[in-house]
C-alpha atoms as a PDB file:
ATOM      1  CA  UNK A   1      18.720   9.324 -10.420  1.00  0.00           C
ATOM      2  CA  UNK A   2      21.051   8.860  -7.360  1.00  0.00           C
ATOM      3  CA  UNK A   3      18.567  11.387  -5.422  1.00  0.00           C
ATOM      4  CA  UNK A   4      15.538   9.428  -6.151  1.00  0.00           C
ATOM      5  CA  UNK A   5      17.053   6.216  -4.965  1.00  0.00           C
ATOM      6  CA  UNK A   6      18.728   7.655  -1.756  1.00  0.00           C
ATOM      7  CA  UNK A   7      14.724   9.525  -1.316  1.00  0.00           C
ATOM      8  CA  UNK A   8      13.367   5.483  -1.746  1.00  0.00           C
ATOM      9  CA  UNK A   9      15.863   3.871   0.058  1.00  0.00           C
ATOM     10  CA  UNK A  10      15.762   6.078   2.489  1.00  0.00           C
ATOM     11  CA  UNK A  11      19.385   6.783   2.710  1.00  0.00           C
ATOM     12  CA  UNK A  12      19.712  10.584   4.398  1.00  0.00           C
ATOM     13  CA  UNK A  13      23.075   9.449   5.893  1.00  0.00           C
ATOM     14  CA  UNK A  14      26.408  11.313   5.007  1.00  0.00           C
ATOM     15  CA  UNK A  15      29.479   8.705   4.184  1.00  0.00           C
ATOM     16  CA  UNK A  16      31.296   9.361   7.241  1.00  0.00           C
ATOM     17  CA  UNK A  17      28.760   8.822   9.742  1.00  0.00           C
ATOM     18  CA  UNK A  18      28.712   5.459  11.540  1.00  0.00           C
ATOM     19  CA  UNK A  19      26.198   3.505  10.718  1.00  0.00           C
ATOM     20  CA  UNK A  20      23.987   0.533  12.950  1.00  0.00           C
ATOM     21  CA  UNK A  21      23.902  -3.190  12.229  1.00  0.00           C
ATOM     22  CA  UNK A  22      20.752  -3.196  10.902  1.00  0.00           C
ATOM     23  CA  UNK A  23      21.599  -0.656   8.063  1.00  0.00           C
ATOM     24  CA  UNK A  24      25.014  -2.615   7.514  1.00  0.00           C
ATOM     25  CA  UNK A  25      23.246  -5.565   6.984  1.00  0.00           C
ATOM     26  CA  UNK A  26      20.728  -3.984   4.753  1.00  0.00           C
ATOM     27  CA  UNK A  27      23.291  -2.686   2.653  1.00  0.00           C
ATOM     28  CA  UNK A  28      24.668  -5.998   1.783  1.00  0.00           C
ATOM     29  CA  UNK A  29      21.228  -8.048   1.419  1.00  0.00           C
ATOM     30  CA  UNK A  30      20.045  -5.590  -1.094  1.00  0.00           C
ATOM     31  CA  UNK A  31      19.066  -6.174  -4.706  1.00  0.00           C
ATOM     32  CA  UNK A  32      19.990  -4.143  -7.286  1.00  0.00           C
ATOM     33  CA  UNK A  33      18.408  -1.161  -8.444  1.00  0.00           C
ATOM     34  CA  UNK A  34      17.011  -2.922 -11.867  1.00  0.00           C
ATOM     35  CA  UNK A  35      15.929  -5.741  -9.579  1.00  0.00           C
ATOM     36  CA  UNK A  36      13.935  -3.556  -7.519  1.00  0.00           C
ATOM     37  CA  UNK A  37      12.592  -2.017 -10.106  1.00  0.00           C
ATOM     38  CA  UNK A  38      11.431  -5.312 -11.746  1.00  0.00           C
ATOM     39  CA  UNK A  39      10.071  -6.608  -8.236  1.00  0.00           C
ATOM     40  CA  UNK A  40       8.160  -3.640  -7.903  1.00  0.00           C
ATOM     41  CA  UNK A  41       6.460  -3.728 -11.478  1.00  0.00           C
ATOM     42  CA  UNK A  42       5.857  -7.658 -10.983  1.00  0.00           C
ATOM     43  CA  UNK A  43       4.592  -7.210  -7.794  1.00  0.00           C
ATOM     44  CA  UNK A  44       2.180  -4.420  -8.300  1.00  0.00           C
ATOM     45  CA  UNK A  45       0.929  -6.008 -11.511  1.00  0.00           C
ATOM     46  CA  UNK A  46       0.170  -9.185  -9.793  1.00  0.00           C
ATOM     47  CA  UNK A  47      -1.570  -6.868  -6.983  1.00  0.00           C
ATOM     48  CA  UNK A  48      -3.570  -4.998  -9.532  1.00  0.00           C
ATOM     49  CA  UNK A  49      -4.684  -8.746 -11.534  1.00  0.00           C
ATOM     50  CA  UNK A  50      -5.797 -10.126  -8.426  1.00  0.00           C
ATOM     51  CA  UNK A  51      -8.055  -7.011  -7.707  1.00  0.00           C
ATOM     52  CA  UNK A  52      -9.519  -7.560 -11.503  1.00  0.00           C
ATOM     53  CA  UNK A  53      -9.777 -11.474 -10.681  1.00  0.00           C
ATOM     54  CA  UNK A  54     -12.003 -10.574  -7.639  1.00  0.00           C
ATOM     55  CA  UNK A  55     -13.965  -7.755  -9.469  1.00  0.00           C
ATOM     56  CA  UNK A  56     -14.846 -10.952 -12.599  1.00  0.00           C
ATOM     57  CA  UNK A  57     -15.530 -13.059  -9.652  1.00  0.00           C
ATOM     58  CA  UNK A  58     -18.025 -10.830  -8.489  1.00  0.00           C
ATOM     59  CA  UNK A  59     -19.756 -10.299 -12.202  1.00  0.00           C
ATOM     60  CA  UNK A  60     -18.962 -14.239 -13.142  1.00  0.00           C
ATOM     61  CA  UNK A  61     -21.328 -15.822  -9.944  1.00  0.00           C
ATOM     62  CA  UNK A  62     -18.305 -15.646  -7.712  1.00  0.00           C
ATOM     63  CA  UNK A  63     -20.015 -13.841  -5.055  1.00  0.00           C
ATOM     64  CA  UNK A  64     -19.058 -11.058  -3.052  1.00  0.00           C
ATOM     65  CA  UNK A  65     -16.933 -13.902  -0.879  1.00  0.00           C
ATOM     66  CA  UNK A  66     -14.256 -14.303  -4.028  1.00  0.00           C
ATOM     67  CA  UNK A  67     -14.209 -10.658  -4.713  1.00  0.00           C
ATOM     68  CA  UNK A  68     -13.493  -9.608  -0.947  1.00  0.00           C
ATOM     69  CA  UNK A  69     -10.880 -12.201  -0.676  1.00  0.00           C
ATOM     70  CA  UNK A  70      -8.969 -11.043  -4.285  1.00  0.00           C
ATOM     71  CA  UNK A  71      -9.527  -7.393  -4.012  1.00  0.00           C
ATOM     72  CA  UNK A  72      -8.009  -7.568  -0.276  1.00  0.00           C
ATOM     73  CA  UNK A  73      -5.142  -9.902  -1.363  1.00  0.00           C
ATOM     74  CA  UNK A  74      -4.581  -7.357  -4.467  1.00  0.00           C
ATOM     75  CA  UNK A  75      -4.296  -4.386  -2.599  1.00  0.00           C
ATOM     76  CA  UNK A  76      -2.049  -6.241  -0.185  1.00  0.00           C
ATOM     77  CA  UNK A  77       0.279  -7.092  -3.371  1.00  0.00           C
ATOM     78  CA  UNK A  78      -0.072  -3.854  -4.247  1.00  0.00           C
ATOM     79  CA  UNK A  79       1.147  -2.206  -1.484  1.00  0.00           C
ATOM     80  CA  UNK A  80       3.809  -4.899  -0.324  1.00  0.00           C
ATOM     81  CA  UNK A  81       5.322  -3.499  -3.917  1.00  0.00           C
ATOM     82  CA  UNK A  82       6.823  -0.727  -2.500  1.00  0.00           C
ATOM     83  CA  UNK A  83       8.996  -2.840  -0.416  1.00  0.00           C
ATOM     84  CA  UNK A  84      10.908  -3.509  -3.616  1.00  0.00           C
ATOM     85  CA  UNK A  85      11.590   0.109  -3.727  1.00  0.00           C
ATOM     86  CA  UNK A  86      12.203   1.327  -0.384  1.00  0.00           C
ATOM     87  CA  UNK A  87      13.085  -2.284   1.120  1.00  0.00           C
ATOM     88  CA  UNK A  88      11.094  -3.387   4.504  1.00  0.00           C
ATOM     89  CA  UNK A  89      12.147  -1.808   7.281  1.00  0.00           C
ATOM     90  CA  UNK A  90      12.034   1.567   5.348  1.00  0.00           C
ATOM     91  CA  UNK A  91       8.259   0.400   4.046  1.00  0.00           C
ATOM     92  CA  UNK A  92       7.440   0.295   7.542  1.00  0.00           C
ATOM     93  CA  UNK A  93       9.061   3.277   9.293  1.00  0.00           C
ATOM     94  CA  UNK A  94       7.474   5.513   6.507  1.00  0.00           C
ATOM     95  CA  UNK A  95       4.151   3.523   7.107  1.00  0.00           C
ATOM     96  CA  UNK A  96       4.055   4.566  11.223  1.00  0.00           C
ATOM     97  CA  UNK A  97       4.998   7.818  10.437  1.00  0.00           C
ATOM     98  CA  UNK A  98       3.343  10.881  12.305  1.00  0.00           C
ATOM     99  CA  UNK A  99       2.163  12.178   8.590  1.00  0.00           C
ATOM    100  CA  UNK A 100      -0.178   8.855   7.829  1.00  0.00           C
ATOM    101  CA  UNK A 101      -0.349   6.428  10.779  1.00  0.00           C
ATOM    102  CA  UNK A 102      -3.884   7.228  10.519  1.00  0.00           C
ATOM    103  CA  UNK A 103      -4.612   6.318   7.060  1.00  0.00           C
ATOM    104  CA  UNK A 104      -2.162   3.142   7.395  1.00  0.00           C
ATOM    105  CA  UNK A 105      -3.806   2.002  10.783  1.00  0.00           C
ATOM    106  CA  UNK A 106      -7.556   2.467   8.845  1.00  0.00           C
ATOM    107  CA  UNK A 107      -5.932   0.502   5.557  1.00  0.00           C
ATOM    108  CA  UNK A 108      -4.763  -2.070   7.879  1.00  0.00           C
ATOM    109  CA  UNK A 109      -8.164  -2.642   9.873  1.00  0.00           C
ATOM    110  CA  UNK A 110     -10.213  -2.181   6.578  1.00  0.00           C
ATOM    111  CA  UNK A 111      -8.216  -4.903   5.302  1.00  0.00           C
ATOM    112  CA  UNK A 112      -8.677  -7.110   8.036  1.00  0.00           C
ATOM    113  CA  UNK A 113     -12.235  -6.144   8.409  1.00  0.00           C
ATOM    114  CA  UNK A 114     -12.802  -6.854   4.711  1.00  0.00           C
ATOM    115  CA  UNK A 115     -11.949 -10.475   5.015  1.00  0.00           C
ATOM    116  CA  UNK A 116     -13.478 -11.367   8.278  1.00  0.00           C
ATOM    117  CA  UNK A 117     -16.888  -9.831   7.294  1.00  0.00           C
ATOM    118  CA  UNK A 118     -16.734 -11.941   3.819  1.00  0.00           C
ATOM    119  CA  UNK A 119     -15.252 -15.140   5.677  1.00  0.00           C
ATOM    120  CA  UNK A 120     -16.161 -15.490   8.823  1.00  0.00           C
ATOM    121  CA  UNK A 121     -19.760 -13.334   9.675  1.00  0.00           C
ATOM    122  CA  UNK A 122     -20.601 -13.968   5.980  1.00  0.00           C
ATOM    123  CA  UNK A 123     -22.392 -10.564   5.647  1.00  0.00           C
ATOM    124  CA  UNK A 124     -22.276  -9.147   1.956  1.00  0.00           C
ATOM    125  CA  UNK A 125     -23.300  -5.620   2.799  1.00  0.00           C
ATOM    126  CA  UNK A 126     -20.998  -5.400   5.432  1.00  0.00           C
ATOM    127  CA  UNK A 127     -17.896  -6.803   3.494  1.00  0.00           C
ATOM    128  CA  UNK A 128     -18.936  -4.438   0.802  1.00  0.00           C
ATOM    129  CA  UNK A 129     -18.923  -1.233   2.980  1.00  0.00           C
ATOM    130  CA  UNK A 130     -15.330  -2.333   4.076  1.00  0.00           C
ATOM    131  CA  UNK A 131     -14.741  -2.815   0.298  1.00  0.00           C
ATOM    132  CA  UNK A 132     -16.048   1.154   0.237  1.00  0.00           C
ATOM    133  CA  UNK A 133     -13.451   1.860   2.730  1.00  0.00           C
ATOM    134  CA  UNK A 134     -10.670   0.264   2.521  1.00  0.00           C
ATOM    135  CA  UNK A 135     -10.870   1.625  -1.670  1.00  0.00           C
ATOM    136  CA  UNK A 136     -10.915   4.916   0.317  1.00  0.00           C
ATOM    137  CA  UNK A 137      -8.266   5.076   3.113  1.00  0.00           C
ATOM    138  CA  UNK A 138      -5.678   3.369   0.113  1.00  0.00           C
ATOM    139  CA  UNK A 139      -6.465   6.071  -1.834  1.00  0.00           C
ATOM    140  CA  UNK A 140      -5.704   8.603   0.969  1.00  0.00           C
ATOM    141  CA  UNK A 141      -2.908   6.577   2.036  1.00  0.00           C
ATOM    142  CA  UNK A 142      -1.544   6.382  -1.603  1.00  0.00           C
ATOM    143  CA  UNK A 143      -1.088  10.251  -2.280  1.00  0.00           C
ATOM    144  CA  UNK A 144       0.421  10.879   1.264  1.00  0.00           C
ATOM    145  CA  UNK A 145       3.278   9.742  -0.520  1.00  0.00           C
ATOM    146  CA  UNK A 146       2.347  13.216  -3.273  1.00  0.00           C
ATOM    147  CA  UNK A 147       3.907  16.393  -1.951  1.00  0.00           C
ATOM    148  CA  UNK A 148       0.658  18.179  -1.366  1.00  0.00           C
ATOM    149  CA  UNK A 149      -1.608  15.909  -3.260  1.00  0.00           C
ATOM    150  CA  UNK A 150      -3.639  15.747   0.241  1.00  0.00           C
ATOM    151  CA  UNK A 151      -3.532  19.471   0.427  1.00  0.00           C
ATOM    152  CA  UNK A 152      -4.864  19.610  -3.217  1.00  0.00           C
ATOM    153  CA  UNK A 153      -8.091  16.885  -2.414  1.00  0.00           C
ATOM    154  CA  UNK A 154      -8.929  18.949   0.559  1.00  0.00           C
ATOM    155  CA  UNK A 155      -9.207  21.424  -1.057  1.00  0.00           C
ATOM    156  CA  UNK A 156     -10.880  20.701  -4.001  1.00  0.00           C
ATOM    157  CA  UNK A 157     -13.610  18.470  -2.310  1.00  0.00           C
ATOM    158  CA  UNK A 158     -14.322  21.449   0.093  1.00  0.00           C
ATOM    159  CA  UNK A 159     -14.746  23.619  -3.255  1.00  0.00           C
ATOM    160  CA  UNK A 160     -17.155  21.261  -4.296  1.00  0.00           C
ATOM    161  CA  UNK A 161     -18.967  20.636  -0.780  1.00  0.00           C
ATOM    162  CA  UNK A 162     -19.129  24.915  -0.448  1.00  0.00           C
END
């Protein structure tokens, strides 16, 4: 159990190496690791409801507006979860890193994109074909946290495609 919470917390450091201010004051502003735990499963619940909110919004004469605005918001829960696990600055390191900057940086701009083409140009189709993709790239940006669960799609979706 210690493992998985150094992996999460990102904490690679021996004891006797000096550490910076910004990991000493991490280390005492951190919650526990039941609290995390419980921050994480609130948070990603809440992430996951909003997504069904927006998908009944969609069915119940919401129009594609509501849904847009409560899927984005619920993958944006949803992914502001792991921050519970890993804390923040960890999040965000792992985020930029060489191994899925790509995938974050299309999550990021399909989220964006999402909302402005549902709120401000008012085009359905076009909100909806961010929907498409932004469902897509969190997908992709989801396993990159899977030892070789990208290795695995690629290779089954080019068994399929061949």
């Amino acid at each position: 159990m210690d493992k998985l919470r150094k992996f999460l917390s990102g904490d690679d450091t021996s004891p006797d190496e000096e550490s910076g201010i910004m990991s000493q004051f991490s280390e005492n502003t951190t919650f526990s690791w039941s609290t995390r735990i419980k921050g994480f499963l609130i948070c990603f619940i809440v992430g996951i409801l909003l997504s069904f909110l927006g998908s009944f919004a969609l069915f119940f004469n919401g129009g594609l507006k509501l849904f847009a605005i409560f899927y984005t918001l619920g993958n944006i829960t949803s992914m502001a979860s792991t921050c519970f696990l890993m804390g923040p600055f960890n999040q965000f390191k792992r985020m930029f890193a060489e191994t899925r900057i790509i995938a974050t940086i299309i999550v990021l701009l399909s989220l964006a994109l999402t909302l402005m083409a549902a709120l401000w140009w008012k085009k359905a189709g076009l909100a909806l074909l961010f929907i498409i993709i932004q469902s897509l790239a969190m997908t992709w940006y989801s396993i990159s946290y899977i030892p070789y669960a990208r290795d695995a799609v690629k290779k089954t979706i080019s068994a399929c495609v061949v």
